[in-house]
C-alpha atoms as a PDB file:
ATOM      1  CA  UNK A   1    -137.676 -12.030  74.645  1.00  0.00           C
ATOM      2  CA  UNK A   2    -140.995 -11.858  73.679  1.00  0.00           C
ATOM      3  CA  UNK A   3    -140.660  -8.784  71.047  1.00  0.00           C
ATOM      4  CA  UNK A   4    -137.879 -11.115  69.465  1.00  0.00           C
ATOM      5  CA  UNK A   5    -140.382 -13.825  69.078  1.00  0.00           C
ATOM      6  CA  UNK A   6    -143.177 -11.964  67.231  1.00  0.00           C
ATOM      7  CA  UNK A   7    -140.952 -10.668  64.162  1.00  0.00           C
ATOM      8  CA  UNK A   8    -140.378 -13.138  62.283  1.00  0.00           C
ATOM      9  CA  UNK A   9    -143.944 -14.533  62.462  1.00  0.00           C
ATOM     10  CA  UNK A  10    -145.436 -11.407  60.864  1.00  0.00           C
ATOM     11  CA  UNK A  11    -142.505 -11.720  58.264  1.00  0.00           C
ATOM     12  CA  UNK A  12    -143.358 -15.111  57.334  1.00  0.00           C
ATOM     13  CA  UNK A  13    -147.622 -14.276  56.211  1.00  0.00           C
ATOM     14  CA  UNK A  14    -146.393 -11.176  54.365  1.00  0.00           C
ATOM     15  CA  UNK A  15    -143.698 -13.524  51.864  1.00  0.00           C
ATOM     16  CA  UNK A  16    -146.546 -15.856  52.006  1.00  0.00           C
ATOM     17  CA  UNK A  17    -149.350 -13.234  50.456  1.00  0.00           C
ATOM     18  CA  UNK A  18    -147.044 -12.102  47.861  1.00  0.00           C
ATOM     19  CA  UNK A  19    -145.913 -15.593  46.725  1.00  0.00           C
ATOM     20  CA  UNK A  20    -149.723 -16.000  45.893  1.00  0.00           C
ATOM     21  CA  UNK A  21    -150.179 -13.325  44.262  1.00  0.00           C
ATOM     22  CA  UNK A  22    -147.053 -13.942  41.704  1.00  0.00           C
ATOM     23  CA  UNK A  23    -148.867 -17.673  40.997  1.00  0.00           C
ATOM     24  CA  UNK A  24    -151.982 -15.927  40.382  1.00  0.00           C
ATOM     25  CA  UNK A  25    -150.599 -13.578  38.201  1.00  0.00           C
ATOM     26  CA  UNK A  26    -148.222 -16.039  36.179  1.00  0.00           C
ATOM     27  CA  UNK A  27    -151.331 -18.175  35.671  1.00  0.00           C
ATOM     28  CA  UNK A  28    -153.421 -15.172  34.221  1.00  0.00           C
ATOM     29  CA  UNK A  29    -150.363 -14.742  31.808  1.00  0.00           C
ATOM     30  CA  UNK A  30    -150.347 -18.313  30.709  1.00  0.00           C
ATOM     31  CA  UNK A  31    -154.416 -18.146  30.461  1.00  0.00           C
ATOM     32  CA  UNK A  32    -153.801 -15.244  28.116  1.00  0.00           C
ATOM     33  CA  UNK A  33    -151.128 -16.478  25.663  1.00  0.00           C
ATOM     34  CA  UNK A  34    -153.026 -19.679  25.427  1.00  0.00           C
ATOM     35  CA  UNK A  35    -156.061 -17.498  24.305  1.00  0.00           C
ATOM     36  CA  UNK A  36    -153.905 -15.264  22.137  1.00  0.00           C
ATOM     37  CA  UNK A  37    -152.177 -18.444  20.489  1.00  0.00           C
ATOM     38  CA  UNK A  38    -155.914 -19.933  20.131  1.00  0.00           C
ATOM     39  CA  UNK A  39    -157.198 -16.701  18.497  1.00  0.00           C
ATOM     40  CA  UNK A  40    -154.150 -16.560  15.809  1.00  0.00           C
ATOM     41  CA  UNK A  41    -154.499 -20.021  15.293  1.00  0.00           C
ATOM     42  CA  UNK A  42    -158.566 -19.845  14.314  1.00  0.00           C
ATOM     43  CA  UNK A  43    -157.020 -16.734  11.957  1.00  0.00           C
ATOM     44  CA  UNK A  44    -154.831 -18.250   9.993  1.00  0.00           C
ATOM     45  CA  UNK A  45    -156.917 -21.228   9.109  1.00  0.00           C
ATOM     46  CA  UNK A  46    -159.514 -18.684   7.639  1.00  0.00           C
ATOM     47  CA  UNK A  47    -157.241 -16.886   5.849  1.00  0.00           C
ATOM     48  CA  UNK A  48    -156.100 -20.460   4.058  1.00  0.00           C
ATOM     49  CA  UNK A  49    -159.351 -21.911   3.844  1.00  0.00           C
ATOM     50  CA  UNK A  50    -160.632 -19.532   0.438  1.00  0.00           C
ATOM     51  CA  UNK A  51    -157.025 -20.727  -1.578  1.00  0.00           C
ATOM     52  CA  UNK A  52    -158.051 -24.393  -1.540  1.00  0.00           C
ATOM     53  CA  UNK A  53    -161.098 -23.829  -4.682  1.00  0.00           C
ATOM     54  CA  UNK A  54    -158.818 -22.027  -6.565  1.00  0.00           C
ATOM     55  CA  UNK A  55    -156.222 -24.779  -6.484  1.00  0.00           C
ATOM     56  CA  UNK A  56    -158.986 -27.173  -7.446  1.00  0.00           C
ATOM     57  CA  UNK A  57    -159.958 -24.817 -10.143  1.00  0.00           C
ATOM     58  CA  UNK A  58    -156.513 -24.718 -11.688  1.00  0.00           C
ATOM     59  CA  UNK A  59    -156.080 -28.329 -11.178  1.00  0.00           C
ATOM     60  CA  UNK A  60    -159.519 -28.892 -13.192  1.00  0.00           C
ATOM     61  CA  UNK A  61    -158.585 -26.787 -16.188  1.00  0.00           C
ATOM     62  CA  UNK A  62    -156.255 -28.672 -18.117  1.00  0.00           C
ATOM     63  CA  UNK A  63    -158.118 -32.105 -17.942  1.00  0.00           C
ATOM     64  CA  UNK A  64    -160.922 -30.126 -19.093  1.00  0.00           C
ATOM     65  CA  UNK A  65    -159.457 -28.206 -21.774  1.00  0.00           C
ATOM     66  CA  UNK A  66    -158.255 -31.203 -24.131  1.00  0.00           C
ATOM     67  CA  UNK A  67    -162.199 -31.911 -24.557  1.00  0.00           C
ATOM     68  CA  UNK A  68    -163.151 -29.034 -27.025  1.00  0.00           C
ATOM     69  CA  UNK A  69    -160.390 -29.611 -29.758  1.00  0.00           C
ATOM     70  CA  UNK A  70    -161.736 -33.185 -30.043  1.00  0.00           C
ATOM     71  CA  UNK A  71    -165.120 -32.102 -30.180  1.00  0.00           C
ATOM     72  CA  UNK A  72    -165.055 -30.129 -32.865  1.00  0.00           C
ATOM     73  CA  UNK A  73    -162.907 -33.078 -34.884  1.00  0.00           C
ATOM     74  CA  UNK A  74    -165.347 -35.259 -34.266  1.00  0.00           C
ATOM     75  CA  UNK A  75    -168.302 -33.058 -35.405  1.00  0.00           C
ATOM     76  CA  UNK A  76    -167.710 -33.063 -39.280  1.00  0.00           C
ATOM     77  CA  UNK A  77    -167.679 -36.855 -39.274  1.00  0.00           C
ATOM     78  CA  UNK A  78    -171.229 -37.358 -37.326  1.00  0.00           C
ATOM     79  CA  UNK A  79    -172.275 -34.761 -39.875  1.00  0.00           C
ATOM     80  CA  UNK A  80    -171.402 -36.683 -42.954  1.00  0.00           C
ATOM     81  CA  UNK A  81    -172.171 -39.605 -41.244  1.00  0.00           C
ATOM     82  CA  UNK A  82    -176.328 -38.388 -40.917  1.00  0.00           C
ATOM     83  CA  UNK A  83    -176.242 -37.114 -44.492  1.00  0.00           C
ATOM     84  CA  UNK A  84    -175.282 -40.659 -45.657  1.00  0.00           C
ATOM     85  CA  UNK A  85    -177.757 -42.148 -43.466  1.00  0.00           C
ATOM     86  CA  UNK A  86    -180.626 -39.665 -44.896  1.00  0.00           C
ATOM     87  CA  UNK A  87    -179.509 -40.327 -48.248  1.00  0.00           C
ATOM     88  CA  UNK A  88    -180.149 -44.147 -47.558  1.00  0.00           C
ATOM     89  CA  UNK A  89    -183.742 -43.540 -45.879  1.00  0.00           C
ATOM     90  CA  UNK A  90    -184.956 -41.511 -49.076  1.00  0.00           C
ATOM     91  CA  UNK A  91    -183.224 -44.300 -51.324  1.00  0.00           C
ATOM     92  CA  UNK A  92    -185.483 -46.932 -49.152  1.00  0.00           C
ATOM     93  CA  UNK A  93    -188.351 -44.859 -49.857  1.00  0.00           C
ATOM     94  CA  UNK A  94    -188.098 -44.073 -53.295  1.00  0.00           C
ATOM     95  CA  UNK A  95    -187.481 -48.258 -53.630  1.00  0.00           C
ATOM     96  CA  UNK A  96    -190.602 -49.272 -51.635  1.00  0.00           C
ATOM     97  CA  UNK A  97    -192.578 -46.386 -54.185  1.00  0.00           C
ATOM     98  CA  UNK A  98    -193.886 -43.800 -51.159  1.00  0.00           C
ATOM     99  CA  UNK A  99    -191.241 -41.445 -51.764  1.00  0.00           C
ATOM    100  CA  UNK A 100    -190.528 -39.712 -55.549  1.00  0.00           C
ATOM    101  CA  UNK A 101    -187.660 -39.838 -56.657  1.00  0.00           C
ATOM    102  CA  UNK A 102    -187.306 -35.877 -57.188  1.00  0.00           C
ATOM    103  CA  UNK A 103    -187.308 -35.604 -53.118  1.00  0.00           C
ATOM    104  CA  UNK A 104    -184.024 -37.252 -53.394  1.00  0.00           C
ATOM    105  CA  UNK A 105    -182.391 -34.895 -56.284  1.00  0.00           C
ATOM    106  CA  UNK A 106    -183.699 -31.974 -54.288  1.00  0.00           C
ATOM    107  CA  UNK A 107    -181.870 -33.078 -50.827  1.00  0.00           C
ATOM    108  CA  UNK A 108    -178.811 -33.449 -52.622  1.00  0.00           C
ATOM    109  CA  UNK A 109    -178.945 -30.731 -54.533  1.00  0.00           C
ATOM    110  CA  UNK A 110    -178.988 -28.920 -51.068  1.00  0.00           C
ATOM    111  CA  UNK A 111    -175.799 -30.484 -50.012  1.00  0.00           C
ATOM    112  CA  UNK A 112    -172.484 -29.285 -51.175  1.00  0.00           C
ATOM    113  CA  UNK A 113    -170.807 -32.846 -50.311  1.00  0.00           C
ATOM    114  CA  UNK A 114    -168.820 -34.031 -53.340  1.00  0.00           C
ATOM    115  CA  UNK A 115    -170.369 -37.324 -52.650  1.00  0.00           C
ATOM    116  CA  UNK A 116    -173.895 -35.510 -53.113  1.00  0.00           C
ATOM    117  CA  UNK A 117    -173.235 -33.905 -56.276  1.00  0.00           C
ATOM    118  CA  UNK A 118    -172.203 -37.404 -57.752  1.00  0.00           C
ATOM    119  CA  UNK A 119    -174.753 -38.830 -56.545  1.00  0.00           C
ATOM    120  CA  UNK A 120    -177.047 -35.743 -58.169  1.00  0.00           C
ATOM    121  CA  UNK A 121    -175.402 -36.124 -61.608  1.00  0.00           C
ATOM    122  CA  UNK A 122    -176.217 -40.154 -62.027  1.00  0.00           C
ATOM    123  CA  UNK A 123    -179.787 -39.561 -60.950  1.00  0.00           C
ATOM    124  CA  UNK A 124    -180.251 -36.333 -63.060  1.00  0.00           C
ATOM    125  CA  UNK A 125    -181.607 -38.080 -66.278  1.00  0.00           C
ATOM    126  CA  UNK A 126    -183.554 -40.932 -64.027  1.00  0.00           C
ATOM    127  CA  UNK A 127    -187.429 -39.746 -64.637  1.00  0.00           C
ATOM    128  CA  UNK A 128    -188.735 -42.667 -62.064  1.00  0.00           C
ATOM    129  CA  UNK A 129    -188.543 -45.708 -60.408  1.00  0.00           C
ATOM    130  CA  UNK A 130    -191.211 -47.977 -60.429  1.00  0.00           C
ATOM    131  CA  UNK A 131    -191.883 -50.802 -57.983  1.00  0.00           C
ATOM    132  CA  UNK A 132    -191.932 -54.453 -58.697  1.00  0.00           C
ATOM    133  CA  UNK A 133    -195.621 -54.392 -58.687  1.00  0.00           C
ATOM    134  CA  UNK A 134    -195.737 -51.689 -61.206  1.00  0.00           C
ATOM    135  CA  UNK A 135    -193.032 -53.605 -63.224  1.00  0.00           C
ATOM    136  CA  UNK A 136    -195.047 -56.698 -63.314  1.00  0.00           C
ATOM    137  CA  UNK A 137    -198.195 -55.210 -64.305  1.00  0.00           C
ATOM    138  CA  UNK A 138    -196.135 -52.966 -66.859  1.00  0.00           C
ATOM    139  CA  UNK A 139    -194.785 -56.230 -68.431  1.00  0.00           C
ATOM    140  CA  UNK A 140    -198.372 -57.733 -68.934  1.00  0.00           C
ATOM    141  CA  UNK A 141    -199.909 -54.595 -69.746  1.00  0.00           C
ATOM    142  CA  UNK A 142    -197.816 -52.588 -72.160  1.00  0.00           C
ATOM    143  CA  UNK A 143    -197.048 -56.224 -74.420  1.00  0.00           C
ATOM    144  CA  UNK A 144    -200.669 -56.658 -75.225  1.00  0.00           C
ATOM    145  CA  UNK A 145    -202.578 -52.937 -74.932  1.00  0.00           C
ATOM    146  CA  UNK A 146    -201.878 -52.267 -78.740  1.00  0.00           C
ATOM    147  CA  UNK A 147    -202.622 -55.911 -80.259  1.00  0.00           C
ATOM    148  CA  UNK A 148    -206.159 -56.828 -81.057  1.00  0.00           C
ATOM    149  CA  UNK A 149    -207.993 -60.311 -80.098  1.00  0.00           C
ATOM    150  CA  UNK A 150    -206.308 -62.465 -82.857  1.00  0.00           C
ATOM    151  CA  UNK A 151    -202.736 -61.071 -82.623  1.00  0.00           C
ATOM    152  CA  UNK A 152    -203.091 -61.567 -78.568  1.00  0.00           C
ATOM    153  CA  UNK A 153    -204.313 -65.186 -79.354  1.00  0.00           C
ATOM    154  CA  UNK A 154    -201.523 -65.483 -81.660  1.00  0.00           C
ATOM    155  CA  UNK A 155    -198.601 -64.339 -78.950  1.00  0.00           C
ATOM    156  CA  UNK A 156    -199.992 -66.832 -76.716  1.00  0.00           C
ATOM    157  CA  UNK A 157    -199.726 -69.684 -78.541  1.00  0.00           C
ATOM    158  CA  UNK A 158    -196.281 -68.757 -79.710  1.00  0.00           C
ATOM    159  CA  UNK A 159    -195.263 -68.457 -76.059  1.00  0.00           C
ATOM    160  CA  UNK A 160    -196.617 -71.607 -75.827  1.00  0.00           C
ATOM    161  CA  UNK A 161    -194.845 -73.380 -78.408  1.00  0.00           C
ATOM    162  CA  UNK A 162    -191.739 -71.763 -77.109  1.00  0.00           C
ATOM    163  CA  UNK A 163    -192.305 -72.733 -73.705  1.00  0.00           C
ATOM    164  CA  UNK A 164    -192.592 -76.596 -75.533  1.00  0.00           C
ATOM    165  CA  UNK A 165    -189.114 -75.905 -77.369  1.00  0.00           C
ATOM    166  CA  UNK A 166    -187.192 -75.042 -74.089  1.00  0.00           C
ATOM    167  CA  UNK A 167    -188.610 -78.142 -72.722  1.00  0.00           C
ATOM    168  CA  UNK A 168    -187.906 -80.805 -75.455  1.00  0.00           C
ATOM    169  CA  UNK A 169    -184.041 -78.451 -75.307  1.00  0.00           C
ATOM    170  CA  UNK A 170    -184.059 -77.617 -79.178  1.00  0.00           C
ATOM    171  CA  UNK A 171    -184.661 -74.242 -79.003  1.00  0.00           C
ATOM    172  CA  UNK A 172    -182.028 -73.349 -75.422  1.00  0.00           C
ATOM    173  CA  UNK A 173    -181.566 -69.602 -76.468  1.00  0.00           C
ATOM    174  CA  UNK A 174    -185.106 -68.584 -76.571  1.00  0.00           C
ATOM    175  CA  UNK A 175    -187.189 -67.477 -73.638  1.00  0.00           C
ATOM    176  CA  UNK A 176    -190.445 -65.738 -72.727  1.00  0.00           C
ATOM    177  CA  UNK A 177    -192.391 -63.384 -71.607  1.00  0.00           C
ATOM    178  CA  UNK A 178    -193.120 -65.808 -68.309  1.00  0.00           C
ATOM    179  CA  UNK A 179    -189.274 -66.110 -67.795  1.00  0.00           C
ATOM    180  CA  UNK A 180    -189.000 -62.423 -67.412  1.00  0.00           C
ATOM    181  CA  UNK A 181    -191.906 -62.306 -64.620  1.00  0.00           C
ATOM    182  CA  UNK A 182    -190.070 -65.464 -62.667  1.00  0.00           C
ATOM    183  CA  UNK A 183    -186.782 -63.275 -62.421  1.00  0.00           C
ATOM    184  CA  UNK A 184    -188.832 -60.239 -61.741  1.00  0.00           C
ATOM    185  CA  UNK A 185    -190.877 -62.264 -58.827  1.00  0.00           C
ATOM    186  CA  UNK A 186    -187.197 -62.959 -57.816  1.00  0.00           C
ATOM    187  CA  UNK A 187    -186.416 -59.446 -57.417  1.00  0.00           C
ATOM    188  CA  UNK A 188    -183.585 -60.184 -60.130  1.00  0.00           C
ATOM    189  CA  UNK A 189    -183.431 -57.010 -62.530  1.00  0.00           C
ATOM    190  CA  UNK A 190    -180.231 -58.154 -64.113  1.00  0.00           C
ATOM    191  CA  UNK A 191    -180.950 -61.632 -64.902  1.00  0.00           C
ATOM    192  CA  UNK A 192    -184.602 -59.984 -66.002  1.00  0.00           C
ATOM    193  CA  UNK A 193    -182.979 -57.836 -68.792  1.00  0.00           C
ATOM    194  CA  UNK A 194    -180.564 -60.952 -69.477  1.00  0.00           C
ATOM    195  CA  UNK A 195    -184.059 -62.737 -70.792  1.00  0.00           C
ATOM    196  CA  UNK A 196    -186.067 -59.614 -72.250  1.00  0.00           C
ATOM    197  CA  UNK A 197    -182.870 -59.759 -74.452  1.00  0.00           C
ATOM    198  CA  UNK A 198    -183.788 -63.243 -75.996  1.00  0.00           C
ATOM    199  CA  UNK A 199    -187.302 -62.410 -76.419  1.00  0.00           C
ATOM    200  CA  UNK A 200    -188.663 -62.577 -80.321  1.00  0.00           C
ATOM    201  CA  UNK A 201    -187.970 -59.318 -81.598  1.00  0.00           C
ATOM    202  CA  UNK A 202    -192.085 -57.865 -81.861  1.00  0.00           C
ATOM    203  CA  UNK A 203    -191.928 -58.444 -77.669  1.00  0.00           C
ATOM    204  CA  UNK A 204    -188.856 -56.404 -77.027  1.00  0.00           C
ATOM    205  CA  UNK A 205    -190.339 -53.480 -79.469  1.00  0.00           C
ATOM    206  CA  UNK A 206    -193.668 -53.453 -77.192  1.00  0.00           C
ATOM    207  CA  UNK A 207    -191.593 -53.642 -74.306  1.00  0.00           C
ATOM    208  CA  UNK A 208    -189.198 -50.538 -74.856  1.00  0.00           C
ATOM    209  CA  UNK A 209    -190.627 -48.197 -72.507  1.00  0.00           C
ATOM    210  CA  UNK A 210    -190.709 -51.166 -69.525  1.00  0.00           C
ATOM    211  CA  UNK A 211    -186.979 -51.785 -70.212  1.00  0.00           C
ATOM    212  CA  UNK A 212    -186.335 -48.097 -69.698  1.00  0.00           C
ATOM    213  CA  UNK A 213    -187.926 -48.394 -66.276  1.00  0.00           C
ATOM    214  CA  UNK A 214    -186.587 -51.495 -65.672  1.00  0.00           C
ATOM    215  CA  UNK A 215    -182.742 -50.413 -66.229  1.00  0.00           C
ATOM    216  CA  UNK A 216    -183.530 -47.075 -64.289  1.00  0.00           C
ATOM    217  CA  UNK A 217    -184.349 -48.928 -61.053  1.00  0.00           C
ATOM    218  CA  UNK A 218    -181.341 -51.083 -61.693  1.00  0.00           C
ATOM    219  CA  UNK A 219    -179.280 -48.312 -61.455  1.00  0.00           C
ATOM    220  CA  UNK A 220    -180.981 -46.993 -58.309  1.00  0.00           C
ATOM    221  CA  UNK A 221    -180.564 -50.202 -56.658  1.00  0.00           C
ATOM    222  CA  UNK A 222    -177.335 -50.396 -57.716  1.00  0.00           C
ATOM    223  CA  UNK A 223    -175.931 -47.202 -55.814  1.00  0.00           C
ATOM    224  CA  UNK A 224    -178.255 -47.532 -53.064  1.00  0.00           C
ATOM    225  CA  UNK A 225    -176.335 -50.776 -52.528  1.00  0.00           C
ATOM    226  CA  UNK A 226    -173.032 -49.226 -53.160  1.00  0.00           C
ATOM    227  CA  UNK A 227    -173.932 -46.443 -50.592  1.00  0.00           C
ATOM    228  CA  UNK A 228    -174.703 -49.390 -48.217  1.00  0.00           C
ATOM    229  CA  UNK A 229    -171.768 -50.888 -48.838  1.00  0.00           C
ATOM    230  CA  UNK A 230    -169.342 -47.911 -48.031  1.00  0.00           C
ATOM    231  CA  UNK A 231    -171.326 -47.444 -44.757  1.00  0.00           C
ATOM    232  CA  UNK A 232    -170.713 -50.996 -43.617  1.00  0.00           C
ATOM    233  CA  UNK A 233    -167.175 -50.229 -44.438  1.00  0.00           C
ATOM    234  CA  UNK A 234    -167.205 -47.192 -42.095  1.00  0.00           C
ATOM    235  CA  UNK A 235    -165.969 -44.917 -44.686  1.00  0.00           C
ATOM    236  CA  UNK A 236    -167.986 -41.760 -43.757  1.00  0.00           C
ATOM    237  CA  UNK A 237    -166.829 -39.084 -46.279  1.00  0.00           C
END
């Protein structure tokens, strides 16, 4: 009876042992895959990670790429754009009397600008360009140089009695030496020549060489305020 007892006791432990040891076994297994699935996991992601700049860098290109062509349309314009704008600082210059006026022939006889070369050809026969100030004394100066004491006397008093004649209106279409400095304190070259025109005929002799100068700054002024003009206008070329 009691051999029968003992069997199945000692049975019992043994299934017992060997159920543990299949837990512990299945829960190194699971311990491993998880470690395995962890370490291919970590792999992958490395292997994708150095792909994402290159994207980027394809990405980038064609926004980029559409930047030179304008660039270099843009470029001819700023270009003719400065050349104007020197033109018009050496025009100021020459105007004001601190630059010559051969600095200016020589700049544009540097440029091969179509613009330049007309520009070159109208100033080509200029010789100078006076001031006002040098105008005004030129006026004065160059009239009476040449006349002695009694011929100056003489001019003045006719200036005088035509200066009377324009007053009392019977003499409307003759004008004076001191009409021509009032238009040229007035900075008015054309409405200066207008009177030098109606002066008595021994004035406009003396004053040949001042009308020269006069008409050659006209014409500077006159294209410097053209160039002005077509720069306002934004026509750069």
């Amino acid at each position: 009876m009691t051999k029968n007892n003992k069997a199945p006791k000692v049975f019992s432990w043994k299934n017992l042992q060997s159920l543990k040891n299949i837990f512990l076994y299945f829960f190194l297994a699971i311990l491993i895959f998880l470690a395995i699935l962890v370490l291919w996991k970590q792999y992958k992601e490395k292997q994708t990670k150095p792909q994402a700049p290159a994207v980027v860098e394809q990405t980038l290109q064609p926004s980029s790429t559409p930047a030179t062509p304008t660039k270099e349309l843009v470029q001819p314009k700023i270009l003719d754009l400065s050349q104007q704008l020197i033109t018009i600082q050496l025009f100021e210059g020459i105007l004001e009397g601190w630059i010559p006026l051969n600095v200016l022939k020589t700049y544009l006889q540097k440029n091969t600008n179509p613009e330049s070369q007309t520009l070159l050809l109208t100033l080509a026969p200029l010789m100078e360009c006076p001031t006002y100030e040098e105008l005004f004394r030129a006026l004065t100066s160059d009239l009476f140089t040449s006349k002695s004491l009694w011929e100056r006397i003489k001019s003045k008093a006719k200036s005088l009695i035509n200066i009377k004649k324009i007053e009392g209106g019977s003499a409307s279409g003759t004008t004076n030496i001191k009409d021509v400095e009032a238009a040229l304190g007035e900075k008015n070259l054309q409405k200066a020549l207008t009177l030098f025109e109606n002066l008595p005929n021994e004035d406009k002799e003396s004053l040949a060489a001042w009308k020269q100068k006069v008409q050659e700054r006209l014409k500077i002024e006159t294209l410097f305020k053209g160039l002005l003009l077509k720069l306002s206008q934004g026509q750069n070329g």
